[in-house]
Protein backbone atom coordinates (compact mmCIF):
# COMPACT_ATOMS: atom_id res chain seq x y z
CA UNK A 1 -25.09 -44.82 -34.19
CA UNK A 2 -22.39 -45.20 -31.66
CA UNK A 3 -20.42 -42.13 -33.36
CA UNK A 4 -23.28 -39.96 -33.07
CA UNK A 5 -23.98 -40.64 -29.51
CA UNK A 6 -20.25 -40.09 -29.07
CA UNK A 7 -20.56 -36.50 -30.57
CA UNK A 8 -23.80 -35.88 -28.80
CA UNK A 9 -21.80 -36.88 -25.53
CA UNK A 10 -18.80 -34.97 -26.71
CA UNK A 11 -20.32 -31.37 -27.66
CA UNK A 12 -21.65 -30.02 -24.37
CA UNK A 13 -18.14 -30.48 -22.71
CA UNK A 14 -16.52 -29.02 -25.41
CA UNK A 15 -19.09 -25.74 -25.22
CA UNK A 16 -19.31 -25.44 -21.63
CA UNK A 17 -15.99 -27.56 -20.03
CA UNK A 18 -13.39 -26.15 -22.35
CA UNK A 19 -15.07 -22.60 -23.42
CA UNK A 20 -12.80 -20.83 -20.99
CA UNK A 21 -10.75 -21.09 -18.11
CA UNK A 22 -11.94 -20.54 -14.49
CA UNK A 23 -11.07 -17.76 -13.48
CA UNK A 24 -10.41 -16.77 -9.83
CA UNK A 25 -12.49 -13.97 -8.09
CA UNK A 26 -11.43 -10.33 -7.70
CA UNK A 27 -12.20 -9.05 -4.47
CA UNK A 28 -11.49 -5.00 -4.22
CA UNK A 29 -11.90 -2.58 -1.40
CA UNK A 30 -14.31 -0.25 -2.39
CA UNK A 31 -13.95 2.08 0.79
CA UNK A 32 -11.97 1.74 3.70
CA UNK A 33 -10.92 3.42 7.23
CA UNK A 34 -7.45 4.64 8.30
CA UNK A 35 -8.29 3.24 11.39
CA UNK A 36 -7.28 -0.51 9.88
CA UNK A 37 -4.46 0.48 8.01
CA UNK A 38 -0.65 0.74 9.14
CA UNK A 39 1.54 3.47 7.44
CA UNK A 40 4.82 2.32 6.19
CA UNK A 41 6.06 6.31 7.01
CA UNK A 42 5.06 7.09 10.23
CA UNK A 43 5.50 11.22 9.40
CA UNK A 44 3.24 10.46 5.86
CA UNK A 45 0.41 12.33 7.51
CA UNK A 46 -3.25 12.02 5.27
CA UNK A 47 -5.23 15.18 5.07
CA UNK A 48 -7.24 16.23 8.33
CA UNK A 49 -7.16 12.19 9.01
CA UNK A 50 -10.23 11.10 6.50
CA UNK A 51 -12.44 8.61 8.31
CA UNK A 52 -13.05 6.58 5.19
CA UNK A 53 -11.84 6.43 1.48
CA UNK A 54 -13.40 5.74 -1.34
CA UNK A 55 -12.21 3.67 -4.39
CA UNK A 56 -12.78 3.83 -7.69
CA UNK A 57 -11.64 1.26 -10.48
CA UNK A 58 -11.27 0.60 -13.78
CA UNK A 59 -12.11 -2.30 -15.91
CA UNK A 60 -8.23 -3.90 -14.68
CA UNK A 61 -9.24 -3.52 -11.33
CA UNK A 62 -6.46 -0.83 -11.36
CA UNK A 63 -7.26 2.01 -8.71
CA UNK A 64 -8.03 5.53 -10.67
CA UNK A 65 -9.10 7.63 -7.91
CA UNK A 66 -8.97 7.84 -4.31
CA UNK A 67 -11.14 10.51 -2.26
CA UNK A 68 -12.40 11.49 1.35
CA UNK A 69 -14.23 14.01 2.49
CA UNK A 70 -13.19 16.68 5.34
CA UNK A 71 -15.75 18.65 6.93
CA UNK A 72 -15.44 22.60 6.73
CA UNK A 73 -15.24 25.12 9.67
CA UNK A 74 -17.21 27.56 8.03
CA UNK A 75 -20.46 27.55 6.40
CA UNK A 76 -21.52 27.64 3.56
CA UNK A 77 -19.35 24.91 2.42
CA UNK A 78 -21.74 22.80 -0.34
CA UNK A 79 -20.72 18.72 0.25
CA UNK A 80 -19.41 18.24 -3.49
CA UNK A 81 -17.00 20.92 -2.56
CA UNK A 82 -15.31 19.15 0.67
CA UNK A 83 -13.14 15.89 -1.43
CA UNK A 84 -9.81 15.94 -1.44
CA UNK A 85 -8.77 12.62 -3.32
CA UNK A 86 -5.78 11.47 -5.34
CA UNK A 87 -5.57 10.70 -8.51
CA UNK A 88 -3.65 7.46 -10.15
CA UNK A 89 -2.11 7.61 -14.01
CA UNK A 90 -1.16 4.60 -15.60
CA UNK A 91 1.35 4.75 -18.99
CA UNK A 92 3.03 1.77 -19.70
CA UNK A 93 4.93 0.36 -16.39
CA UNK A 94 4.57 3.72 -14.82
CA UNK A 95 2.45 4.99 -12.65
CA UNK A 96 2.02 8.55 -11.41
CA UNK A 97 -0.15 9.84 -8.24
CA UNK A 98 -1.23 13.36 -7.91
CA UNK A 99 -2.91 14.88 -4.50
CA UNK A 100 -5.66 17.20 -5.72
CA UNK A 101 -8.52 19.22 -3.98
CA UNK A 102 -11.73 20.20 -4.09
CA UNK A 103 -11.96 21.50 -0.10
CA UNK A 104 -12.82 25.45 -0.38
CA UNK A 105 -10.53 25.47 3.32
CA UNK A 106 -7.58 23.00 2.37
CA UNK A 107 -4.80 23.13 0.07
CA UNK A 108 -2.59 19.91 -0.33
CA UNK A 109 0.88 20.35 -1.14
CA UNK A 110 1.91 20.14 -4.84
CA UNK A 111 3.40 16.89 -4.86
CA UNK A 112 3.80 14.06 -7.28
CA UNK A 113 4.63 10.32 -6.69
CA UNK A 114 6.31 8.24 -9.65
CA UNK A 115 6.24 4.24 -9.57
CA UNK A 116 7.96 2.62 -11.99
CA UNK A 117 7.00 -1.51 -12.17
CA UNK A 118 8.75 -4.28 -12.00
CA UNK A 119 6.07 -6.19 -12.46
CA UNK A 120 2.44 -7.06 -11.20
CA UNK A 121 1.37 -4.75 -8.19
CA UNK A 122 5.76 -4.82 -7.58
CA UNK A 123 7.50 -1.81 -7.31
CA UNK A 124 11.02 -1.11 -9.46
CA UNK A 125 11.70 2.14 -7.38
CA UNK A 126 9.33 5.38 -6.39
CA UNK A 127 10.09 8.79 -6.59
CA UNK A 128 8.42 11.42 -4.11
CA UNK A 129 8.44 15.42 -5.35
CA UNK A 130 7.43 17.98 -2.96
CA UNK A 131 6.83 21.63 -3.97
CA UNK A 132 8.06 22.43 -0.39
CA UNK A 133 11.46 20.50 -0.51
CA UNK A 134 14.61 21.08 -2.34
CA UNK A 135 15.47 17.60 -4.23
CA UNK A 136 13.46 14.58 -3.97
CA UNK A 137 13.21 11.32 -2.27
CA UNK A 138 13.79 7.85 -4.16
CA UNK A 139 13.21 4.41 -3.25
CA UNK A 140 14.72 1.34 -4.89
CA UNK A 141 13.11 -1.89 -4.18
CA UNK A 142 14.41 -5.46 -4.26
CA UNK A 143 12.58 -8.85 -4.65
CA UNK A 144 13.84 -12.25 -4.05
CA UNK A 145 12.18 -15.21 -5.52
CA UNK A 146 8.91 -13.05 -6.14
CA UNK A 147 8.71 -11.60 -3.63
CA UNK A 148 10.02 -8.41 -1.75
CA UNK A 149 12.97 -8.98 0.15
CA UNK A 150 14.01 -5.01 0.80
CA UNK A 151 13.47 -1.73 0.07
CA UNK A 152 16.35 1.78 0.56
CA UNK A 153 15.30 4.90 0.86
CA UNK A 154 17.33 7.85 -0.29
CA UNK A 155 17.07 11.80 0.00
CA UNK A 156 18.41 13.31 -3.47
CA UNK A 157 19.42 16.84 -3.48
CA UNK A 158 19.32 19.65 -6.17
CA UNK A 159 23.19 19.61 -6.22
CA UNK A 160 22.74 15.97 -7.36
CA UNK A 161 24.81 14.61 -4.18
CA UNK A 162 22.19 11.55 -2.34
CA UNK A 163 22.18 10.43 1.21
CA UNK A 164 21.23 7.05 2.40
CA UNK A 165 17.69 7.38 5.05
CA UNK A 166 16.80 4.25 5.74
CA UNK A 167 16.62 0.29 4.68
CA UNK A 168 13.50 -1.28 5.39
CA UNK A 169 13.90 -5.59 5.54
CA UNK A 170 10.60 -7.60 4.61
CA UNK A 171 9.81 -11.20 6.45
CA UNK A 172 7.09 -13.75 5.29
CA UNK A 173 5.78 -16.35 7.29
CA UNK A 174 5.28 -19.87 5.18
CA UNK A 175 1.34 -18.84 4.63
CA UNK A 176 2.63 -15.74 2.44
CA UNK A 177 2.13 -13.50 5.14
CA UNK A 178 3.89 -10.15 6.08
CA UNK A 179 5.36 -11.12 9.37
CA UNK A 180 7.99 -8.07 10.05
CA UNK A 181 9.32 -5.31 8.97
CA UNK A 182 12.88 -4.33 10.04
CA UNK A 183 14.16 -0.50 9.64
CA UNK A 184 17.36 0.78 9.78
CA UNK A 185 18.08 3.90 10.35
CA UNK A 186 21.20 5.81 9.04
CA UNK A 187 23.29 8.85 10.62
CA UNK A 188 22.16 12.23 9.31
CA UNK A 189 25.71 13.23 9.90
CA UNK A 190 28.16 13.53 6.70
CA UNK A 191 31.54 12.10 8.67
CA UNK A 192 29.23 8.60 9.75
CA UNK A 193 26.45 8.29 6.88
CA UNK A 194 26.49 4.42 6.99
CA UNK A 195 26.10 4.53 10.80
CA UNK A 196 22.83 2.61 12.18
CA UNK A 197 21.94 4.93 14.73
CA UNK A 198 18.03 2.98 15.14
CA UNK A 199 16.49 -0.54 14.24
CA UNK A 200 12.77 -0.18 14.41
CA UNK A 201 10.46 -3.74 13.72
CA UNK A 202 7.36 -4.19 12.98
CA UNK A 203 5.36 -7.18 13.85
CA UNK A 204 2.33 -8.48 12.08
CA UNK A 205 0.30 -10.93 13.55
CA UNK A 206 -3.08 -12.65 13.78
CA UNK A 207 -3.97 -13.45 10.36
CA UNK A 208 -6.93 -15.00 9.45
CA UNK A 209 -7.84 -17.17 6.55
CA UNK A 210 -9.81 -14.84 4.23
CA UNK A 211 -8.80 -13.39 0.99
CA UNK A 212 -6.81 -10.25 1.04
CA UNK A 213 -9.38 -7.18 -0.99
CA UNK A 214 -6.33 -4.95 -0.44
CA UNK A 215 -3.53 -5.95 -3.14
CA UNK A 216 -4.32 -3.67 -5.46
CA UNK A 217 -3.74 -0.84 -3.86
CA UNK A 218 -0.04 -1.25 -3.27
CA UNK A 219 0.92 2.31 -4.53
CA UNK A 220 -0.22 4.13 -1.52
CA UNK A 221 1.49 4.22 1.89
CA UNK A 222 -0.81 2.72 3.96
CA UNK A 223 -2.27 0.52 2.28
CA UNK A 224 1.26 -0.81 1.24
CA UNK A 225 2.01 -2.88 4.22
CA UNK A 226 -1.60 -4.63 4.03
CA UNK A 227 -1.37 -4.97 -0.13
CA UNK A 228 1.86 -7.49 0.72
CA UNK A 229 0.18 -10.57 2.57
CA UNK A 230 -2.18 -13.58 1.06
CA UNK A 231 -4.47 -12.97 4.26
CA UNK A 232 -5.99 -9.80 6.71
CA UNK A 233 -3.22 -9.14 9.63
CA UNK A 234 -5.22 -8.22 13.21
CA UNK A 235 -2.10 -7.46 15.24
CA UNK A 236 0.50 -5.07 15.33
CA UNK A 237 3.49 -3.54 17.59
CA UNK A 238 6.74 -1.73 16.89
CA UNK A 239 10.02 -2.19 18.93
CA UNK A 240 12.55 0.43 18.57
CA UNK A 241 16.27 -0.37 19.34
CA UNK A 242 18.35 2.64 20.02
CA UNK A 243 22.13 2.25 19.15
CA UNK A 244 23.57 5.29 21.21
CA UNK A 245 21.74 4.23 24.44
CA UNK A 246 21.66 0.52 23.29
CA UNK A 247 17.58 0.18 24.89
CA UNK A 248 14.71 -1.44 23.40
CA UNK A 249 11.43 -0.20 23.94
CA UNK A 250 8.14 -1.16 22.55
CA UNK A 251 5.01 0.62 21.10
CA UNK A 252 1.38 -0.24 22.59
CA UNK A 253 -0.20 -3.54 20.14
CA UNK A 254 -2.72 -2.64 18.04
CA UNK A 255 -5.76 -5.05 17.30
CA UNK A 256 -8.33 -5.09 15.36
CA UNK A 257 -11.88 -7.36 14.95
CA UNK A 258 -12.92 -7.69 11.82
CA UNK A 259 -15.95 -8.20 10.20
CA UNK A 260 -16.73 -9.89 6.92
CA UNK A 261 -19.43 -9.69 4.09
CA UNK A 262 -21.65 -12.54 2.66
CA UNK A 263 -18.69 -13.68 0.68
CA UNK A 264 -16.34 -14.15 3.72
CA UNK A 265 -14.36 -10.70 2.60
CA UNK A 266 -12.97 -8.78 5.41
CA UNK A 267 -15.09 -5.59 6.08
CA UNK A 268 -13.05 -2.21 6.62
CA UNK A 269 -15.05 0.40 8.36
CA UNK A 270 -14.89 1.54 11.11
């Protein structure tokens, strides 16, 4: 009797306690503003500055496609004509990102963007191909302990001959948050390439305590910066230090007040 109350005890934890493990909750932006995001290249301009874009996943919670619509100057201009949106490929640790549209009035540059990963939502190194450029731009990135520690930027020419553009330095607060950003600038000119000529940082501040919806999308440029952190940054200001003239100056700070939805997920319209 005492066995078969033991099994009768035993059999619900084994269906329902040991089944499978918890598994933590996936929280994804499904559309979101410029307005709240920080661009990691300040001259990476977004077509006609979309007011919000929309995601689309797939059953990874891996981004496929990213779109926004821009309004037309001239009629008639039917609305499933006026997306632009980019498109993500995955193939193996490789992902590629092409810029299409459907706009009858814009035409994005023929570009592609190559990731190769190092692991989960980390970057190896990125490649950037313009139509309208001679050569290409590569990015190496390095990680200590798990994390990104920096990232060099590099203009590649046709003749095969590379230049040095910039390093950018990554700081985390203990919480796991991006606290700055420091880049340094290299001379353009052949007899001083390794010259810092600039040291721009960027502060992040103001985090709160809410889950971050914006890791996965780590492969575009801004949405980068905010795919880094555990939590939602609400601050932000550059200062710029300028070698030659040896002054500091600093941008206006940018805030931001954000909302949340029933599940205490930070809201990103605007």
């Amino acid at each position: 009797m005492t066995r078969k109350l033991f099994l009768i005890c035993i059999i619900p934890y084994l269906l329902f306690g040991c089944s499978k493990e918890d598994v933590a909750p996936v929280f994804l932006v499904e559309e979101y503003s410029p307005y709240f995001t920080v661009n990691m290249y300040e001259d990476a301009a977004i077509g006609n500055h979309p007011k919000v874009f929309t995601l689309k996943y797939d059953a990874r919670h891996k981004p496929l496609k990213r779109h926004w619509i821009v309004g037309c100057t001239f009629p008639p201009c039917p609305p499933a004509e006026r997306y632009m949106f980019d498109t993500v490929l995955y193939q193996n640790n490789t992902i590629r990102i092409l810029p299409r549209s459907s706009h009858p009035e814009v035409e994005v540059i023929e570009s592609e963007t190559l990731l190769k990963l190092a692991g989960a939502n980390q970057i190896e190194y990125r490649v950037l191909k313009l139509s309208t450029r001679n050569g290409h731009d590569s990015v190496r990135y390095h990680y200590s302990n798990a994390r990104l520690d920096s990232l060099s930027t590099y203009r590649v020419f046709v003749s095969g001959n590379s230049r040095k553009e910039n390093t950018k330095y990554f700081r985390f607060d203990a919480a796991g948050n991006l606290a700055e950003v420091e880049t340094r600038e290299y001379s353009k000119d052949s007899y001083t390439p390794k010259e810092i000529i600039q040291v721009k940082t960027e502060m992040f501040g103001g985090y709160d305590t809410a889950p971050n919806p914006f890791q996965a999308l780590f492969m575009f440029d801004d949405s980068f910066y905010r795919s880094l952190s555990k939590n939602n940054f609400t601050t932000y200001q550059v200062k710029i230090f300028e070698t030659y003239s040896n002054t500091t100056t600093y941008g206006n700070k940018r805030s931001w007040q954000l909302t949340y939805d029933t599940r205490g997920v930070p809201v990103f319209i605007w």
